[in-house]
N, C-alpha and C. Protein backbone atom coordinates (compact mmCIF):
# COMPACT_ATOMS: atom_id res chain seq x y z
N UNK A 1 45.49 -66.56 -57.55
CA UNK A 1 46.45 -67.52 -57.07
C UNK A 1 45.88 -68.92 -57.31
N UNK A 2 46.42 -70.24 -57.83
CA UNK A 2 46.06 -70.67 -58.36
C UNK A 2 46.17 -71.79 -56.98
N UNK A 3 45.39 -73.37 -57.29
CA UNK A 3 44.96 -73.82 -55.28
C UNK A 3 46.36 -74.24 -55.32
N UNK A 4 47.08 -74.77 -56.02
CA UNK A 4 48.54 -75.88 -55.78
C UNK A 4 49.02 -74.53 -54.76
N UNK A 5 49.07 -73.24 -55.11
CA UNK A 5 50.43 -72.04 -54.91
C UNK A 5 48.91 -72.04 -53.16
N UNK A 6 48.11 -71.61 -53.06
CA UNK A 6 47.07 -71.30 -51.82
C UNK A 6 47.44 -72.31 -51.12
N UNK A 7 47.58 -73.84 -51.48
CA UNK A 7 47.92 -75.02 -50.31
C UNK A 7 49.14 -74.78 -49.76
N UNK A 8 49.74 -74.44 -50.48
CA UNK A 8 51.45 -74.40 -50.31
C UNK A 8 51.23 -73.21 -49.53
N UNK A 9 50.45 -72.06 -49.55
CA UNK A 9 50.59 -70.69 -48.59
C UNK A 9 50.41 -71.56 -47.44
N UNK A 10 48.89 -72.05 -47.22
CA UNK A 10 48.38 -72.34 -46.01
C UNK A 10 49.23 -73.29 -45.34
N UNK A 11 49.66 -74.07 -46.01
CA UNK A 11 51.21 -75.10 -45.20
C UNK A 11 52.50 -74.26 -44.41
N UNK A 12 52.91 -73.46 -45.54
CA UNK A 12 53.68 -72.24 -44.79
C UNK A 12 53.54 -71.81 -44.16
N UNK A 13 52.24 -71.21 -44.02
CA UNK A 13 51.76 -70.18 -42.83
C UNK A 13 51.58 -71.24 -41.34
N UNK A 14 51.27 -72.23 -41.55
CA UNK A 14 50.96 -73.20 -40.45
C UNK A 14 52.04 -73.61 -39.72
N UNK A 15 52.81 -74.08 -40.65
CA UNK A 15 54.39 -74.61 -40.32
C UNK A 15 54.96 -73.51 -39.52
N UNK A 16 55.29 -72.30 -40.13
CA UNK A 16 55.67 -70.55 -39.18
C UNK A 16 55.00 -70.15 -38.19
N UNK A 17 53.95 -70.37 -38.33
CA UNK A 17 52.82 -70.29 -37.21
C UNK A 17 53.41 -71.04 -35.79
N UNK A 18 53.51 -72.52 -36.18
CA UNK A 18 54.00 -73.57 -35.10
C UNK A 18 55.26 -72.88 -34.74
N UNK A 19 56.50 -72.51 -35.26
CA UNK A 19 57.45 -72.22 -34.91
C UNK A 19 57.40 -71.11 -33.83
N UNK A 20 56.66 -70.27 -34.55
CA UNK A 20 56.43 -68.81 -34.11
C UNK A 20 56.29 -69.25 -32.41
N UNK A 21 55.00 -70.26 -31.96
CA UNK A 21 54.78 -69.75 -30.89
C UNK A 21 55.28 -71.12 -29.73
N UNK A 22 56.40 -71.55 -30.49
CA UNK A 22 57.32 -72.36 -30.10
C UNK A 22 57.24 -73.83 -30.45
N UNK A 23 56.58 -74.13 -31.36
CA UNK A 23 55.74 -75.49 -30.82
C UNK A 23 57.15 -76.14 -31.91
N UNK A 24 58.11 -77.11 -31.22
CA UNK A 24 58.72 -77.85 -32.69
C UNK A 24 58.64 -78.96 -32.56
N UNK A 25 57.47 -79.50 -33.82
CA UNK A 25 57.34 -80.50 -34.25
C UNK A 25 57.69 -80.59 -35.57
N UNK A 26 58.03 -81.78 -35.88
CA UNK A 26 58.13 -81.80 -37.28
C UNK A 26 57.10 -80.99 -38.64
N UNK A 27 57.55 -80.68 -39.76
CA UNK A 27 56.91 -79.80 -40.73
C UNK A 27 55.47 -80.37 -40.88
N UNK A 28 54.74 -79.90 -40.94
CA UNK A 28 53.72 -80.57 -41.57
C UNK A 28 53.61 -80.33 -42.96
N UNK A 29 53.38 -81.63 -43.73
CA UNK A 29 53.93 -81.46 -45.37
C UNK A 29 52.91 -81.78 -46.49
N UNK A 30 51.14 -81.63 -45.80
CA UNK A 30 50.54 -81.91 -46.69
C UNK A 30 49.18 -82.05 -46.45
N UNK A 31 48.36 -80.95 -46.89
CA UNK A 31 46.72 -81.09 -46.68
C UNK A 31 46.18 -81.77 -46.11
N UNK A 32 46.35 -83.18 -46.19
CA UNK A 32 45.96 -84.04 -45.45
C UNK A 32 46.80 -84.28 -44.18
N UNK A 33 47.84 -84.21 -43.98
CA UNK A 33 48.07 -84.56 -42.58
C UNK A 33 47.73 -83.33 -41.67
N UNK A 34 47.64 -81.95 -42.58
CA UNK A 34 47.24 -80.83 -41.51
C UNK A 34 45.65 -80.99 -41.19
N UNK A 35 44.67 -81.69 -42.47
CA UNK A 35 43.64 -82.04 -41.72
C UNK A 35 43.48 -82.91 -40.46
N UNK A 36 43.99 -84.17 -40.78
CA UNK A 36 44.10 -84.83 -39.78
C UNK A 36 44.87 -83.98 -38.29
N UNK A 37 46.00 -83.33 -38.17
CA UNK A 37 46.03 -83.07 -36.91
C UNK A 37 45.86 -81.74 -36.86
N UNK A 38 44.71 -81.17 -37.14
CA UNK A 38 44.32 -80.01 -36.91
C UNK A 38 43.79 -79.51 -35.62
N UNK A 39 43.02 -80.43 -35.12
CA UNK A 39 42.22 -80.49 -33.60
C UNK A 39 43.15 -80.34 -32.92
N UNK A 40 44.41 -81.11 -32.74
CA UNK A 40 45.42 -81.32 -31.65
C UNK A 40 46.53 -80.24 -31.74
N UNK A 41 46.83 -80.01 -33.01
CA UNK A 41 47.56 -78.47 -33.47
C UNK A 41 46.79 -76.98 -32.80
N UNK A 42 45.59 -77.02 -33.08
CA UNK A 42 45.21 -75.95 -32.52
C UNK A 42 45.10 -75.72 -30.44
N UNK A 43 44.91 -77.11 -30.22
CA UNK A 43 45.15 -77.06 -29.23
C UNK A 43 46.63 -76.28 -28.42
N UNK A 44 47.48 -77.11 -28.97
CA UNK A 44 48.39 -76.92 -28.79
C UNK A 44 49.18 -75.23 -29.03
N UNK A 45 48.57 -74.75 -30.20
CA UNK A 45 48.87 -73.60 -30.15
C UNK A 45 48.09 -72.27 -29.23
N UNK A 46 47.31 -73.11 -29.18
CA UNK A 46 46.21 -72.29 -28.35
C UNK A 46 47.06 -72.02 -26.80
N UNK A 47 47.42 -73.22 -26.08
CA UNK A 47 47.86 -73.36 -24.94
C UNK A 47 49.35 -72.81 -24.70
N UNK A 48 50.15 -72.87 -25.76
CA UNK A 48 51.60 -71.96 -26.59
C UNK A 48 51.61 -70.71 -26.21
N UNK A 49 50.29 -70.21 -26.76
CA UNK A 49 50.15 -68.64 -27.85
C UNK A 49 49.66 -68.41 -25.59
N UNK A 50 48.74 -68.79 -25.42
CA UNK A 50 48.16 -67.84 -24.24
C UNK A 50 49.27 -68.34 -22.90
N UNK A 51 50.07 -69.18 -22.70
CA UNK A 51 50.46 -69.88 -21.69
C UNK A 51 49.71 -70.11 -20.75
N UNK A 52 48.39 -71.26 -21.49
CA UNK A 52 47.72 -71.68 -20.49
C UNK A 52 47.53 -73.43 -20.34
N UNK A 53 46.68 -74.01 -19.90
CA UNK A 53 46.80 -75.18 -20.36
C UNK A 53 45.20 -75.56 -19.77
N UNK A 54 44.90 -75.88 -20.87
CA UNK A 54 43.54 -75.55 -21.17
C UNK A 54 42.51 -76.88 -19.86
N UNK A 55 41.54 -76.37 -19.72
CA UNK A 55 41.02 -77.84 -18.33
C UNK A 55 39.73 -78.05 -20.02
N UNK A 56 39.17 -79.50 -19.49
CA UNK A 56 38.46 -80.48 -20.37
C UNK A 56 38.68 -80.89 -21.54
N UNK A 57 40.28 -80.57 -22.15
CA UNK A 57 40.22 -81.00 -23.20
C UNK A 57 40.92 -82.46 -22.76
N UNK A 58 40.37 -83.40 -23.92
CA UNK A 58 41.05 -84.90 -23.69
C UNK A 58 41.85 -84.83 -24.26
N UNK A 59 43.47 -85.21 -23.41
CA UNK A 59 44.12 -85.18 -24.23
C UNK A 59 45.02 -86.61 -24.99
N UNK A 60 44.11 -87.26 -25.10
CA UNK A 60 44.00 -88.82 -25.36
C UNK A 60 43.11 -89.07 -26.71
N UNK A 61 42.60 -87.71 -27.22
CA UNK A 61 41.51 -88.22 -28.26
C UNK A 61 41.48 -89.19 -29.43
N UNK A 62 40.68 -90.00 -29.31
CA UNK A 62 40.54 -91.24 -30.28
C UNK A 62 39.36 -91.17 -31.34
N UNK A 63 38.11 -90.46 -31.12
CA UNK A 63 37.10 -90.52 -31.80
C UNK A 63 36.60 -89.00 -32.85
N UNK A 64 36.23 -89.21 -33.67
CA UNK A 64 35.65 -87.77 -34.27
C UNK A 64 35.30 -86.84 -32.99
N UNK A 65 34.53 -87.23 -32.73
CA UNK A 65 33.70 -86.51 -31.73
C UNK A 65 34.64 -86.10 -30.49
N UNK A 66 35.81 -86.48 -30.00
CA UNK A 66 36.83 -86.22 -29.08
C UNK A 66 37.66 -85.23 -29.61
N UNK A 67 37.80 -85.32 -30.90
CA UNK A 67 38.73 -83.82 -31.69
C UNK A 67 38.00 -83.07 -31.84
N UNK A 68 36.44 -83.27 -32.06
CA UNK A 68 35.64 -82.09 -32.07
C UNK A 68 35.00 -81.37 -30.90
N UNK A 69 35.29 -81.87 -30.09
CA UNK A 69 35.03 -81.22 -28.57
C UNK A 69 36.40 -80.68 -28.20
N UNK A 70 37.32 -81.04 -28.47
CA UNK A 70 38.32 -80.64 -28.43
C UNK A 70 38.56 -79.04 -28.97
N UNK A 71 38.51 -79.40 -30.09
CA UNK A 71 38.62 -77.95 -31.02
C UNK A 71 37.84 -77.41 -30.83
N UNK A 72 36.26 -77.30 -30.49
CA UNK A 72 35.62 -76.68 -30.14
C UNK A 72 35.41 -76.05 -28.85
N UNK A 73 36.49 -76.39 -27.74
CA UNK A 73 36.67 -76.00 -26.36
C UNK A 73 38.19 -74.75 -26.83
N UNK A 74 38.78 -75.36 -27.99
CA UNK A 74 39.61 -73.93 -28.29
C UNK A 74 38.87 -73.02 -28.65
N UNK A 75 38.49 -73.30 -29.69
CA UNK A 75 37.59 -71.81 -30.11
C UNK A 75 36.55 -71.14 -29.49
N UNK A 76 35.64 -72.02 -28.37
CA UNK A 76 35.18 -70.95 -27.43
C UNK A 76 36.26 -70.18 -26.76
N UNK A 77 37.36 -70.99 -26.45
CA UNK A 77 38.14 -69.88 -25.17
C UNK A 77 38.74 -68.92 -26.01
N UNK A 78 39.24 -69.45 -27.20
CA UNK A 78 39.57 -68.05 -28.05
C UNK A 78 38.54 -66.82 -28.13
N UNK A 79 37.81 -67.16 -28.42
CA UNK A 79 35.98 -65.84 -28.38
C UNK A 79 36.59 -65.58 -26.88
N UNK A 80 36.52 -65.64 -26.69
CA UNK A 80 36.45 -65.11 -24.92
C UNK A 80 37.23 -64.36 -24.95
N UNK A 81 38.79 -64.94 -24.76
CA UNK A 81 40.34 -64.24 -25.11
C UNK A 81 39.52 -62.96 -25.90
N UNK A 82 39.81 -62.83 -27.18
CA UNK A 82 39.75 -62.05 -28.05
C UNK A 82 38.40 -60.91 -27.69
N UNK A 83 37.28 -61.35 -27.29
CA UNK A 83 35.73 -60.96 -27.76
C UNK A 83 35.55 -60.63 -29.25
N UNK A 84 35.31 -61.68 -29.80
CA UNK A 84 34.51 -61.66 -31.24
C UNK A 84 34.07 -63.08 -31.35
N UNK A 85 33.27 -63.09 -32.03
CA UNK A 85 32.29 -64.15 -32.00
C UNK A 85 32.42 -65.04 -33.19
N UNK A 86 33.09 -66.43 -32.68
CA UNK A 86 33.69 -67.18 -33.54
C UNK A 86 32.65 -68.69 -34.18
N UNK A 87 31.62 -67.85 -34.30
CA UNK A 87 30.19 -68.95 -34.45
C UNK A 87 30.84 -69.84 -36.04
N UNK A 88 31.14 -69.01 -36.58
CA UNK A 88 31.36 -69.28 -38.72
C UNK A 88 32.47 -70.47 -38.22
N UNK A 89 33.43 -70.63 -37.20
CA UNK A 89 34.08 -71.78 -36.93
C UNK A 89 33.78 -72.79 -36.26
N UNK A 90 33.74 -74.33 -36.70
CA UNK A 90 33.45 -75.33 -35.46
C UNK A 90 34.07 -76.52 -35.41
N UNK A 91 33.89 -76.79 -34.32
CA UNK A 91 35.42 -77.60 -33.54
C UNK A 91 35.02 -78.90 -34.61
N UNK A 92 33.67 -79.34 -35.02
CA UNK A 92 33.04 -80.43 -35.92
C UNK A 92 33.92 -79.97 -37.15
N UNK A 93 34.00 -79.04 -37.64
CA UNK A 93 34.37 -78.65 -39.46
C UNK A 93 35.86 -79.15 -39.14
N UNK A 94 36.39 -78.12 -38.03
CA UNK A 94 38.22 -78.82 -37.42
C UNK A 94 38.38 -80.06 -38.06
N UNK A 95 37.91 -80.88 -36.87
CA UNK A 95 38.03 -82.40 -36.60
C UNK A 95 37.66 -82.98 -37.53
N UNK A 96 36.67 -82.29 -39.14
CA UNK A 96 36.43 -83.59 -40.03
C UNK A 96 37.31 -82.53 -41.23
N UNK A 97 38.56 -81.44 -41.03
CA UNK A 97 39.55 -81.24 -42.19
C UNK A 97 39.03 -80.08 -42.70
N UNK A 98 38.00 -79.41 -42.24
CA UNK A 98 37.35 -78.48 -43.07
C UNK A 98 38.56 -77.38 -43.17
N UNK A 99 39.09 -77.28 -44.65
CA UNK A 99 40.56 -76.21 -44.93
C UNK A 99 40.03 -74.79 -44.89
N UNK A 100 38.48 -74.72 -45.21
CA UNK A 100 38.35 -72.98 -44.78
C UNK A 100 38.18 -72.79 -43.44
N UNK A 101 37.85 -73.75 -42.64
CA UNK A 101 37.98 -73.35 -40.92
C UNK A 101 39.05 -73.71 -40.41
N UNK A 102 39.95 -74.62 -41.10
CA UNK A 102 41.04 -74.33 -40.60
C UNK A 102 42.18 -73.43 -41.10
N UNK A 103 41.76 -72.96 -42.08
CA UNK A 103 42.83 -71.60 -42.46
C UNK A 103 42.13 -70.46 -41.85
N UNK A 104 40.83 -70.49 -41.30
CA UNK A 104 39.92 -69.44 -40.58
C UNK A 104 40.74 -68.61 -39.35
N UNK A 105 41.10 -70.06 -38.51
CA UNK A 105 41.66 -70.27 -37.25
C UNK A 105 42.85 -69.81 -37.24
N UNK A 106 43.52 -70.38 -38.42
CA UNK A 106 45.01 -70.43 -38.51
C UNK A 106 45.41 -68.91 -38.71
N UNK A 107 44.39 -68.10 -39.06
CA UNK A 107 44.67 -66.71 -39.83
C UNK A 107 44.74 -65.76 -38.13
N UNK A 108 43.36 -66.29 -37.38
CA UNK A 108 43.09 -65.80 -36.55
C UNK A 108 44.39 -65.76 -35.35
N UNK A 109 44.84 -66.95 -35.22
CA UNK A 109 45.91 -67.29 -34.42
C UNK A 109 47.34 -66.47 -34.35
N UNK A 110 47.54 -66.24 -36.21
CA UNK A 110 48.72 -65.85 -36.46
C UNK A 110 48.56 -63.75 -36.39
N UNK A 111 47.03 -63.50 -36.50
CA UNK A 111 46.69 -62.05 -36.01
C UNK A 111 47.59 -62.11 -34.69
N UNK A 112 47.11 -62.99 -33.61
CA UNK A 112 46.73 -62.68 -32.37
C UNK A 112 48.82 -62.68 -32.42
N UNK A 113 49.13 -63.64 -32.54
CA UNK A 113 50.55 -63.64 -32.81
C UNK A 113 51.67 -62.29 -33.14
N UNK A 114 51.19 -61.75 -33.95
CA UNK A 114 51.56 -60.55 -34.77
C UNK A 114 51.18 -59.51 -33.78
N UNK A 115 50.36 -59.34 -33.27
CA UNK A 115 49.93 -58.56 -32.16
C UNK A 115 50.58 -58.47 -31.51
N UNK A 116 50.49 -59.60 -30.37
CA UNK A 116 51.17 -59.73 -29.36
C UNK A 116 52.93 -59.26 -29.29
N UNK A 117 53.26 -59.95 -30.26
CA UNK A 117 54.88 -59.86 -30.54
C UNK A 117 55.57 -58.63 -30.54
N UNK A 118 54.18 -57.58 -31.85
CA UNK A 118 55.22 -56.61 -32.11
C UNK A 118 54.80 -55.65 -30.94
N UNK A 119 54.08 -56.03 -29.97
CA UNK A 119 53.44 -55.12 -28.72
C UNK A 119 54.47 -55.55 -27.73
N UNK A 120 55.51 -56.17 -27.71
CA UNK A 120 56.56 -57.13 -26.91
C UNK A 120 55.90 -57.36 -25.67
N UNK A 121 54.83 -58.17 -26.12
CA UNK A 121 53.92 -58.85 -25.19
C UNK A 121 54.46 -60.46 -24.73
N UNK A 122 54.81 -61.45 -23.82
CA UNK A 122 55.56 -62.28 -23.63
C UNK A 122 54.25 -63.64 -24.22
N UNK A 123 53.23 -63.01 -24.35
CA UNK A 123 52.10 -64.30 -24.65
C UNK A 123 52.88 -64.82 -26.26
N UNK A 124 53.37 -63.65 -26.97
CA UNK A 124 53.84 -63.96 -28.28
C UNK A 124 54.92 -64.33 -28.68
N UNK A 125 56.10 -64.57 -27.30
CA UNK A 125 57.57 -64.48 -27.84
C UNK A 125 57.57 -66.42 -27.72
N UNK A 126 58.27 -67.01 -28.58
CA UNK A 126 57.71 -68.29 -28.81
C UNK A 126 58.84 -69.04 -28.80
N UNK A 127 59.59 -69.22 -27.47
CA UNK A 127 61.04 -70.03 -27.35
C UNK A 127 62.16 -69.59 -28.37
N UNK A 128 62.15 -70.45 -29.42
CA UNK A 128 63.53 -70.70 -29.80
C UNK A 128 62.93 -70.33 -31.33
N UNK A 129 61.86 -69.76 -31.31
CA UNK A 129 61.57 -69.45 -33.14
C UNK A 129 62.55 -68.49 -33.50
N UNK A 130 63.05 -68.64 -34.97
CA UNK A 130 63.83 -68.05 -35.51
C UNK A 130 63.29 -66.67 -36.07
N UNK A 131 63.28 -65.36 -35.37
CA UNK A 131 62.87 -63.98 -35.75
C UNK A 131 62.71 -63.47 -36.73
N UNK A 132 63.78 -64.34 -37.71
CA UNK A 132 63.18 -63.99 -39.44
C UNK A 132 62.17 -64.66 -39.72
N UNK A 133 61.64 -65.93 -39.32
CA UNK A 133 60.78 -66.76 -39.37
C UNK A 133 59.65 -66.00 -39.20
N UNK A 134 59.53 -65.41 -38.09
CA UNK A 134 58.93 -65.08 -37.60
C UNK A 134 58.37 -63.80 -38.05
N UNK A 135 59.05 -63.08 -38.19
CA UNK A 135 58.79 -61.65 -38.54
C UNK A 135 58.01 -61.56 -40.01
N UNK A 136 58.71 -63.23 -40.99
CA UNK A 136 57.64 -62.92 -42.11
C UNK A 136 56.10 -62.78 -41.58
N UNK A 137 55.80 -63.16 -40.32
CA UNK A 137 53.90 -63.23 -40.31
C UNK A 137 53.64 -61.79 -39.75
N UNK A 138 54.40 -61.11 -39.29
CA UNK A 138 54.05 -59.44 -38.60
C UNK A 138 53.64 -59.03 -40.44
């Protein structure tokens, strides 16, 4: 697969992802803006996907280091959630765009998604996402 057709997956999958577990924001339409709000995306899906709402994350972040504590307070609670050990990801790689930790995450997220859903588990049913949408990630 050649990277133009892989960027364009990982945009798709992100964009369906968001829908999936309700989140509607506008598309995200481009490598770079999914780097840039990657920290705050995962948050957000994180808190979506489990219906929780997470304690210490800032949710005001302004600095590198505020998205990377950030993202890195998701992905411990994800290890936890899950039990597997999410060391190969870090909230630092997040917050400075790193596309293999964030398609790492993104893969991981949309498992937990697919799980949940087709187990008609309520952590996975995601408002108003559209079920064909949706069903492409099962």
């Amino acid at each position: 697969m050649s990277t133009v057709a892989t960027n364009e997956k990982l945009l798709d999958e992100t964009n369906e992802l968001l829908t999936c577990v309700g989140i509607s924001a506008k598309r995200i339409s481009s490598l770079t803006e999914l780097s840039r709000v990657a920290s705050s995306m995962f948050v957000a899906v994180y808190e979506s996907l489990f219906r929780v709402h997470l304690e210490e994350i800032n949710r005001n972040p302004r600095t590198k280091e505020e998205y990377a504590a950030n993202s890195q307070k998701v992905i411990n609670e994800l290890s936890l959630q899950i039990d597997i050990n999410l060391k190969h990801i870090s909230g630092h790689d997040i917050a400075n765009g790193d596309l293999r930790s964030i398609s790492s995450l993104l893969k991981i997220f949309a498992q937990i998604w697919r799980t949940t859903s087709s187990a008609g588990s309520t952590v996975g049913q995601g408002g108003s996402a559209s079920l064909s949408v949706c069903l492409h990630l099962i």
